[in-house]
N, C-alpha and C. Protein backbone atom coordinates (compact mmCIF):
# COMPACT_ATOMS: atom_id res chain seq x y z
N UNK A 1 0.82 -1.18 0.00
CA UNK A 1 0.00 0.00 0.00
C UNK A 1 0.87 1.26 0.00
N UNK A 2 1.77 1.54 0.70
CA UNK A 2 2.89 2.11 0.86
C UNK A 2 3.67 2.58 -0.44
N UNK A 3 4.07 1.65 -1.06
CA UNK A 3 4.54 1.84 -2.23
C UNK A 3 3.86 2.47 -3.65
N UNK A 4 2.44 1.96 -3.07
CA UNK A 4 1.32 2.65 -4.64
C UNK A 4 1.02 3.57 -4.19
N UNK A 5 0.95 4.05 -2.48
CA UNK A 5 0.80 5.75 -2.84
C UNK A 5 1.75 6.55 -2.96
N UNK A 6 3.07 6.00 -2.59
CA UNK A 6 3.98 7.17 -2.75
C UNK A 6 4.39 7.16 -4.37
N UNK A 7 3.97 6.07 -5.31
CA UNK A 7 3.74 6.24 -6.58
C UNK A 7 2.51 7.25 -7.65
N UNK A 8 1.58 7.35 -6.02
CA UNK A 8 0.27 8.44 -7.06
C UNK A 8 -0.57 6.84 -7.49
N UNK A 9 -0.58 5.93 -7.21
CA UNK A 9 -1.60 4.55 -7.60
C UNK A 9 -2.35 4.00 -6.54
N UNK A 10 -3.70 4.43 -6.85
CA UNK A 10 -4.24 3.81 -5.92
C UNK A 10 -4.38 2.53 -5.68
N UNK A 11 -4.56 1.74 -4.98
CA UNK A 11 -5.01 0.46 -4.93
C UNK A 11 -5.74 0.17 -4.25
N UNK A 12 -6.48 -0.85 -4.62
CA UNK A 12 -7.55 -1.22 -4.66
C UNK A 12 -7.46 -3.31 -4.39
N UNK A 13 -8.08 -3.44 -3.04
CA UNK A 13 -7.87 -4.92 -2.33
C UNK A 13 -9.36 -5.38 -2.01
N UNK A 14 -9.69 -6.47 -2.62
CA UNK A 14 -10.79 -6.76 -3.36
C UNK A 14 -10.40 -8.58 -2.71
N UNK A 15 -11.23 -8.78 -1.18
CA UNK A 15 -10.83 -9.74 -0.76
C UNK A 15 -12.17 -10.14 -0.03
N UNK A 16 -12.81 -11.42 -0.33
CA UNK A 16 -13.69 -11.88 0.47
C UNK A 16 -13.64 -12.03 2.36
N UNK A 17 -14.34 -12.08 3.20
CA UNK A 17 -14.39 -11.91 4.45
C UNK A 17 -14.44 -13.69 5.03
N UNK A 18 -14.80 -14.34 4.01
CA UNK A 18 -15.15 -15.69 4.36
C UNK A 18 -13.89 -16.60 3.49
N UNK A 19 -12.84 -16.01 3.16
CA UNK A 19 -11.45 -16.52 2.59
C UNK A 19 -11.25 -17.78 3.36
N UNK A 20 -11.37 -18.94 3.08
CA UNK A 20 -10.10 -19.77 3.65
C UNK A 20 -8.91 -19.65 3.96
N UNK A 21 -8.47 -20.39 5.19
CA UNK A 21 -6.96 -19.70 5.61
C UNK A 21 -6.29 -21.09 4.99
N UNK A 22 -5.15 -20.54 4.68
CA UNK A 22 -4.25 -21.92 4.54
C UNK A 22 -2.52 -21.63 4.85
N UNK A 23 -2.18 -22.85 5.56
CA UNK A 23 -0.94 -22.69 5.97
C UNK A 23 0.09 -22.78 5.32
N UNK A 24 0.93 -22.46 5.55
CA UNK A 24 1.93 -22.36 4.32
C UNK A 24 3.41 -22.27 4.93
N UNK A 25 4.17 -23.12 3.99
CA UNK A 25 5.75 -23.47 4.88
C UNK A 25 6.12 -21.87 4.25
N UNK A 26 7.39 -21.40 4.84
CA UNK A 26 8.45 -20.22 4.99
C UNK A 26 8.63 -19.84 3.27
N UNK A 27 8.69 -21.34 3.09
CA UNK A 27 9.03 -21.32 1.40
C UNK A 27 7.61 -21.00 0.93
N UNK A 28 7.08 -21.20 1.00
CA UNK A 28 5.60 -21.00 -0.05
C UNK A 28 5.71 -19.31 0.57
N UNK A 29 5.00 -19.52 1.77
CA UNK A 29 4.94 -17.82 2.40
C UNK A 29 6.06 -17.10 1.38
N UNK A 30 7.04 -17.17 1.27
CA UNK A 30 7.55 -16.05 0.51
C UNK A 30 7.90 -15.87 -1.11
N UNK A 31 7.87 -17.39 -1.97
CA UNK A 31 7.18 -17.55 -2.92
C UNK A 31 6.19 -16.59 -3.41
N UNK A 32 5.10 -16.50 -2.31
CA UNK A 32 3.83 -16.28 -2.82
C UNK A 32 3.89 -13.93 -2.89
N UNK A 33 4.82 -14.17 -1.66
CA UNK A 33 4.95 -12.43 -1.14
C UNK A 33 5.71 -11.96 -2.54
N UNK A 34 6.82 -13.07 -2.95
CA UNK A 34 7.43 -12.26 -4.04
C UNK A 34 6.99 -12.03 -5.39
N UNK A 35 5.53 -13.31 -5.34
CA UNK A 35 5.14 -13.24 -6.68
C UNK A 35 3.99 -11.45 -6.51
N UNK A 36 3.23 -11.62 -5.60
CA UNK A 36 3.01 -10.76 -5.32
C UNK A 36 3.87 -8.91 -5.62
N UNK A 37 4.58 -9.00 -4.70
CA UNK A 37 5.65 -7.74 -4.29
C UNK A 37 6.22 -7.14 -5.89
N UNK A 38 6.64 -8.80 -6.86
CA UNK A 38 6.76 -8.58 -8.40
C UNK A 38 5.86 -8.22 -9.45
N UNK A 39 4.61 -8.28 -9.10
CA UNK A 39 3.42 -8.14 -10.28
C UNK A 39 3.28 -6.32 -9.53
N UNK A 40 3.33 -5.87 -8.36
CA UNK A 40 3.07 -4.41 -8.05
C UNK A 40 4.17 -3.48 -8.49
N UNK A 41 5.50 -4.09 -8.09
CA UNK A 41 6.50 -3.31 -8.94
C UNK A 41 7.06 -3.40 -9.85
N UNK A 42 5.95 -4.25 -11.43
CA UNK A 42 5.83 -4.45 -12.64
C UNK A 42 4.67 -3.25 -12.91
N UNK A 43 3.69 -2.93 -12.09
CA UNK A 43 3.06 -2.23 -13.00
C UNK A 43 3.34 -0.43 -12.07
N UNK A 44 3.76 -0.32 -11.23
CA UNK A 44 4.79 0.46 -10.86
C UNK A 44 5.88 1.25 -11.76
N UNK A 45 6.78 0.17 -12.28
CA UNK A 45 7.82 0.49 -12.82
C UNK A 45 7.40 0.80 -14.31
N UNK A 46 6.54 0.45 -15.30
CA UNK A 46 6.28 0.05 -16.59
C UNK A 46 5.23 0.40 -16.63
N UNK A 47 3.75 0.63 -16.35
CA UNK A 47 2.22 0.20 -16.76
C UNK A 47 1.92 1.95 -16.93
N UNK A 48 2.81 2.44 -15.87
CA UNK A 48 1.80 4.68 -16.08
C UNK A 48 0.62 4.31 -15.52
N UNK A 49 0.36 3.59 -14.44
CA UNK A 49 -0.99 2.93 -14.18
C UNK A 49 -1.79 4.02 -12.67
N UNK A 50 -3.12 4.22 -13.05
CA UNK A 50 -3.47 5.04 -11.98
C UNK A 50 -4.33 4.55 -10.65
N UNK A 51 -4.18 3.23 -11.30
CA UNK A 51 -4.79 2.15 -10.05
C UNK A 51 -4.75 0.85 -10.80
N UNK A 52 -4.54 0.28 -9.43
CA UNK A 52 -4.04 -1.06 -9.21
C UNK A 52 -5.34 -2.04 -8.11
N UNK A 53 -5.57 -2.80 -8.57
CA UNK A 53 -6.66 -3.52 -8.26
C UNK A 53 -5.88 -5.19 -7.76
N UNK A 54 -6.05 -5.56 -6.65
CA UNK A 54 -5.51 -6.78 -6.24
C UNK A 54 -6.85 -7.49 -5.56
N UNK A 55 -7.32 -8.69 -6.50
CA UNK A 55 -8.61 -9.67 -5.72
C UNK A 55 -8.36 -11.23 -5.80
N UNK A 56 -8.43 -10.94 -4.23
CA UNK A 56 -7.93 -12.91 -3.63
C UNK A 56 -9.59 -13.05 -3.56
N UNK A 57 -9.81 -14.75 -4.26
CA UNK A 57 -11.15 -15.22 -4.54
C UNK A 57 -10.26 -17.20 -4.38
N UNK A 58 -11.50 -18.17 -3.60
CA UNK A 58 -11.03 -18.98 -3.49
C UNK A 58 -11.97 -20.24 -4.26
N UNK A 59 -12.30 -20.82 -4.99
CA UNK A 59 -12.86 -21.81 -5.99
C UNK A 59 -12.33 -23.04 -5.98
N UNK A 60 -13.03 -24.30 -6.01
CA UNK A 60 -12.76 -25.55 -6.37
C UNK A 60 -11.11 -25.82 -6.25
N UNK A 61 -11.21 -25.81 -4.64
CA UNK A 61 -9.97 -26.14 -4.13
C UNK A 61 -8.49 -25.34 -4.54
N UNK A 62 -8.84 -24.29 -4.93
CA UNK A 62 -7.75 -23.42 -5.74
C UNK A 62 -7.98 -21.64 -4.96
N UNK A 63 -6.47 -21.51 -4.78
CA UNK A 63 -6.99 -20.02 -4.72
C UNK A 63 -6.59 -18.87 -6.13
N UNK A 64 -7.07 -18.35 -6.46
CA UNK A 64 -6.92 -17.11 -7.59
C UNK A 64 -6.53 -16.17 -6.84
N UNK A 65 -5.52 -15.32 -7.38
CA UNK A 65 -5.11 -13.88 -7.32
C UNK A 65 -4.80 -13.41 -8.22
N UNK A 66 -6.01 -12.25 -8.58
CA UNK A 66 -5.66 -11.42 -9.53
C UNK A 66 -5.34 -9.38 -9.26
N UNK A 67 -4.56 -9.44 -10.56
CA UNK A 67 -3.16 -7.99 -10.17
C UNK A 67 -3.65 -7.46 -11.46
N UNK A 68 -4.42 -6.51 -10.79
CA UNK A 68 -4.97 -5.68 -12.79
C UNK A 68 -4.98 -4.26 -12.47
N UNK A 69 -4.45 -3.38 -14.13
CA UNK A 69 -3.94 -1.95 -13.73
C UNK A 69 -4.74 -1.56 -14.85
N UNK A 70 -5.06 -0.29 -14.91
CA UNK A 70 -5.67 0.37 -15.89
C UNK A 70 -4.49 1.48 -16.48
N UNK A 71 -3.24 0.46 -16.90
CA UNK A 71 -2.32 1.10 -17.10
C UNK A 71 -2.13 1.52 -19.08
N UNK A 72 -0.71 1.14 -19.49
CA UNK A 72 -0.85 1.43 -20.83
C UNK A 72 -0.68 0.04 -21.76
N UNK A 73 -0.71 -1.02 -21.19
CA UNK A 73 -1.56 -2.07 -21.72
C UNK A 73 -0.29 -2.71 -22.53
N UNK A 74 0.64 -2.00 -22.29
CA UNK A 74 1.42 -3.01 -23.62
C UNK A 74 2.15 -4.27 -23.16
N UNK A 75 2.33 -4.75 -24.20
CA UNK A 75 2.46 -6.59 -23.53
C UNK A 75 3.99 -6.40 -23.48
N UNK A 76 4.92 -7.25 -22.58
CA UNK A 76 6.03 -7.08 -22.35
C UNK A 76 6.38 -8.74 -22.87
N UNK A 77 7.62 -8.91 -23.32
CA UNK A 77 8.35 -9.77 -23.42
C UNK A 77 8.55 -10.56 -21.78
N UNK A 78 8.39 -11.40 -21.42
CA UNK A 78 8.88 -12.10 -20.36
C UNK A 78 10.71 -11.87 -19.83
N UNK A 79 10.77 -10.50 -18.77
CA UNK A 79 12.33 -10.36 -18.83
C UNK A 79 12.60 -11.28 -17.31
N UNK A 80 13.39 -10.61 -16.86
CA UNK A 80 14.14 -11.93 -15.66
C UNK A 80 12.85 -11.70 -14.19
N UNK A 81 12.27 -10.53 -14.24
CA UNK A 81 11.33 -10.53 -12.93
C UNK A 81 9.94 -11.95 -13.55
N UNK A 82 9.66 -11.40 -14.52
CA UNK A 82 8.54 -12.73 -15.32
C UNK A 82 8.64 -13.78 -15.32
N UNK A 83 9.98 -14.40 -15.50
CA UNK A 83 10.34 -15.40 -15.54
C UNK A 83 10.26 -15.82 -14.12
N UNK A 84 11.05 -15.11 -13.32
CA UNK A 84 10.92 -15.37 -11.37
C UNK A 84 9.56 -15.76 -11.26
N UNK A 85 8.99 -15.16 -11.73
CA UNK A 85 7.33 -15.03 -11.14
C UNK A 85 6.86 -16.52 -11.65
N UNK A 86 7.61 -17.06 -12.69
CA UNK A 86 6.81 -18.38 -13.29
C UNK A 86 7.24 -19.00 -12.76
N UNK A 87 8.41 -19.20 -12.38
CA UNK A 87 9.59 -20.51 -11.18
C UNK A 87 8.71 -20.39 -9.93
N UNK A 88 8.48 -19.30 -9.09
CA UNK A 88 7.82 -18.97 -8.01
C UNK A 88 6.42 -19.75 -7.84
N UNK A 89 5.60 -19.60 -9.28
CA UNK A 89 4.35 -19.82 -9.60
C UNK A 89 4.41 -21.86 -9.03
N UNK A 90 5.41 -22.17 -10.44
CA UNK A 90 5.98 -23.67 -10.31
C UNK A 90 5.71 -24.12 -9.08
N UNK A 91 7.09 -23.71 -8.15
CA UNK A 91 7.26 -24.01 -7.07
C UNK A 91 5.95 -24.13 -5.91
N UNK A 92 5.03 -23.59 -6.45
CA UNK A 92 3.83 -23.28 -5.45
C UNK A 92 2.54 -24.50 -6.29
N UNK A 93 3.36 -25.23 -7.16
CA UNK A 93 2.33 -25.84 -8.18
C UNK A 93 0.82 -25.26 -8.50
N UNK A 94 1.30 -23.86 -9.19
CA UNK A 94 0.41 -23.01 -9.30
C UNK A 94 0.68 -22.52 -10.68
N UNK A 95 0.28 -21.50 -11.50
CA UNK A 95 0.35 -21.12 -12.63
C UNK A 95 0.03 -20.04 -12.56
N UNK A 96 0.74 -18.98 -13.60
CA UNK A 96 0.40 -17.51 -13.99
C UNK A 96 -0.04 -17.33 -15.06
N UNK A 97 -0.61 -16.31 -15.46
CA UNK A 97 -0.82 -16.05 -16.51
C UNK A 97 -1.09 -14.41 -16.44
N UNK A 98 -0.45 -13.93 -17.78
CA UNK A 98 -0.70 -12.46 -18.39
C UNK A 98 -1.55 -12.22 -19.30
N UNK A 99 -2.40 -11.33 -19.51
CA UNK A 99 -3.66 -10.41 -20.22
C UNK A 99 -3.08 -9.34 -20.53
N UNK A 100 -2.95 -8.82 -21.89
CA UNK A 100 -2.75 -7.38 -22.22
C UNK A 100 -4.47 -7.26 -23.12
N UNK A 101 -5.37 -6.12 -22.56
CA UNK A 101 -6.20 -6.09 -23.62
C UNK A 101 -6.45 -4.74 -23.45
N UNK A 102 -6.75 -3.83 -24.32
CA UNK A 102 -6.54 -2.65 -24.32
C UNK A 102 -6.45 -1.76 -23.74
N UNK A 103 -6.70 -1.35 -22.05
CA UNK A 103 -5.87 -0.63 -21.31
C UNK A 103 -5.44 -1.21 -20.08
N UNK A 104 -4.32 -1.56 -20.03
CA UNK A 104 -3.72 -2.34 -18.74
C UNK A 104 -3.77 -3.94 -18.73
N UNK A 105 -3.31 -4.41 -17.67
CA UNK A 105 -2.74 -5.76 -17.87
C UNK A 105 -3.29 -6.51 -16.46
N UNK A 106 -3.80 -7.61 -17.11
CA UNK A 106 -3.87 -8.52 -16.03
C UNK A 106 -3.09 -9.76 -15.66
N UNK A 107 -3.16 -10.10 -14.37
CA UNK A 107 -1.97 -10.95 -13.82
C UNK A 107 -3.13 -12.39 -12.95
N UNK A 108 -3.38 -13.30 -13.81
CA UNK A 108 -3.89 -14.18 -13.04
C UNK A 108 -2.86 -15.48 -12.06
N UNK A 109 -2.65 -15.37 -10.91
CA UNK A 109 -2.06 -16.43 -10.66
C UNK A 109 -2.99 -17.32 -9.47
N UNK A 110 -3.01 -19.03 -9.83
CA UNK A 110 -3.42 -19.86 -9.27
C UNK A 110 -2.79 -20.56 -8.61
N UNK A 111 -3.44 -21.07 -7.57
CA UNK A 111 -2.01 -22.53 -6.53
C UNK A 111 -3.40 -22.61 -5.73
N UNK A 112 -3.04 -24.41 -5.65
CA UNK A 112 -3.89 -25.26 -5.10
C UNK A 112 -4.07 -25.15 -3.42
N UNK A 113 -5.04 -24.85 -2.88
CA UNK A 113 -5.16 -24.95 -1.31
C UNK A 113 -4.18 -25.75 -0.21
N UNK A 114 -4.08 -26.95 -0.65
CA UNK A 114 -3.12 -28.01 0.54
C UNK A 114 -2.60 -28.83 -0.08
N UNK A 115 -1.80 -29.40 0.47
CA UNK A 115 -0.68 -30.28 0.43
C UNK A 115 -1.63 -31.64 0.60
N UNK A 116 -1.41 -32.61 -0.48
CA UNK A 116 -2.01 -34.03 -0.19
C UNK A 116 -1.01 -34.48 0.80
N UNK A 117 -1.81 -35.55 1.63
CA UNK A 117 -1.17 -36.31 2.83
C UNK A 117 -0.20 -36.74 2.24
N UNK A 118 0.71 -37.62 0.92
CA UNK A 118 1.71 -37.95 0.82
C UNK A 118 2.57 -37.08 0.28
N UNK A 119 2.80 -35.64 0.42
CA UNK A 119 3.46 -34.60 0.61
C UNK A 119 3.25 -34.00 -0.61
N UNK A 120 2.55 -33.99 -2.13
CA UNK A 120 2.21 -34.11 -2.82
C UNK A 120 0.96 -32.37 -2.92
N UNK A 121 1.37 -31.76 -3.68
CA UNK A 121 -0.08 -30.74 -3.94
C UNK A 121 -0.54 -31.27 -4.86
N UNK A 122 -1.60 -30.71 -4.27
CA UNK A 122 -3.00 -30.97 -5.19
C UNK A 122 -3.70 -30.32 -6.52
C-alpha cells in the first residue's frame, strides 16, 4: 500500500471476508509475497498505471489472485522478474498467466489450497 501511494496509484484490495486460511511453509509464504511484491513493482515500474486492483477469490480447491492496472496495456516480453514469477508460480504448483487487452494488464495467478497427505499438492 505504501509503495502505490507514494507512486500516485491507488489500490484497490478486493478480498472476500469468508477466505479460507491456509498454511503455508516459509518457502511458499515467501514464494507467494514475491510473486506478489513482483506483479506491483511491474506495474509500478512500466504500466503509467493510476490504479491497481488486487482480488484474492477462493474456488474448487484453488486459490486465484488477480493484479490488474488500468495502465498502458502493452504486452512485455517475459524479462528476468517474469520469468521469477513463473519458477515462483511452479514451485507453489500453481500457474500464472498475463492479459494485455486494451488498457492495462492482467496478472492471473493460481495454486492449489493443501498439500495431499503424501506430501504431494493438489
Amino acid at each position: 500500500e505504501g509503495r502505490c501511494s507514494a507512486a500516485g496509484v491507488r489500490l484497490v484490495w478486493d478480498q472476500p471476508d469468508d477466505l479460507p486460511e491456509r498454511n503455508m511453509t516459509a518457502a511458499e509464504a515467501l514464494n507467494l509475497g514475491r510473486i506478489l511484491r513482483e506483479s506491483v513493482s511491474n506495474v509500478l515500474r512500466h504500466a503509467g498505471a493510476r490504479c491497481l486492483s488486487i482480488g484474492m477469490r477462493f474456488s474448487r480447491g484453488h486459490y486465484r489472485i488477480s493484479v490488474e492496472d488500468d495502465g498502458n496495456g502493452k504486452p512485455r516480453t517475459p524479462g528476468r522478474g517474469m520469468r521469477n514469477m513463473m519458477a515462483r508460480a511452479a514451485q507453489l504448483n500453481g500457474s500464472i498467466d498475463w492479459t494485455w487487452e486494451g488498457q492495462g494488464c492482467l496478472v492471473m495467478f493460481e495454486f492449489p489450497a493443501a498439500l495431499q497427505p503424501d506430501g504431494q499438492k493438489s
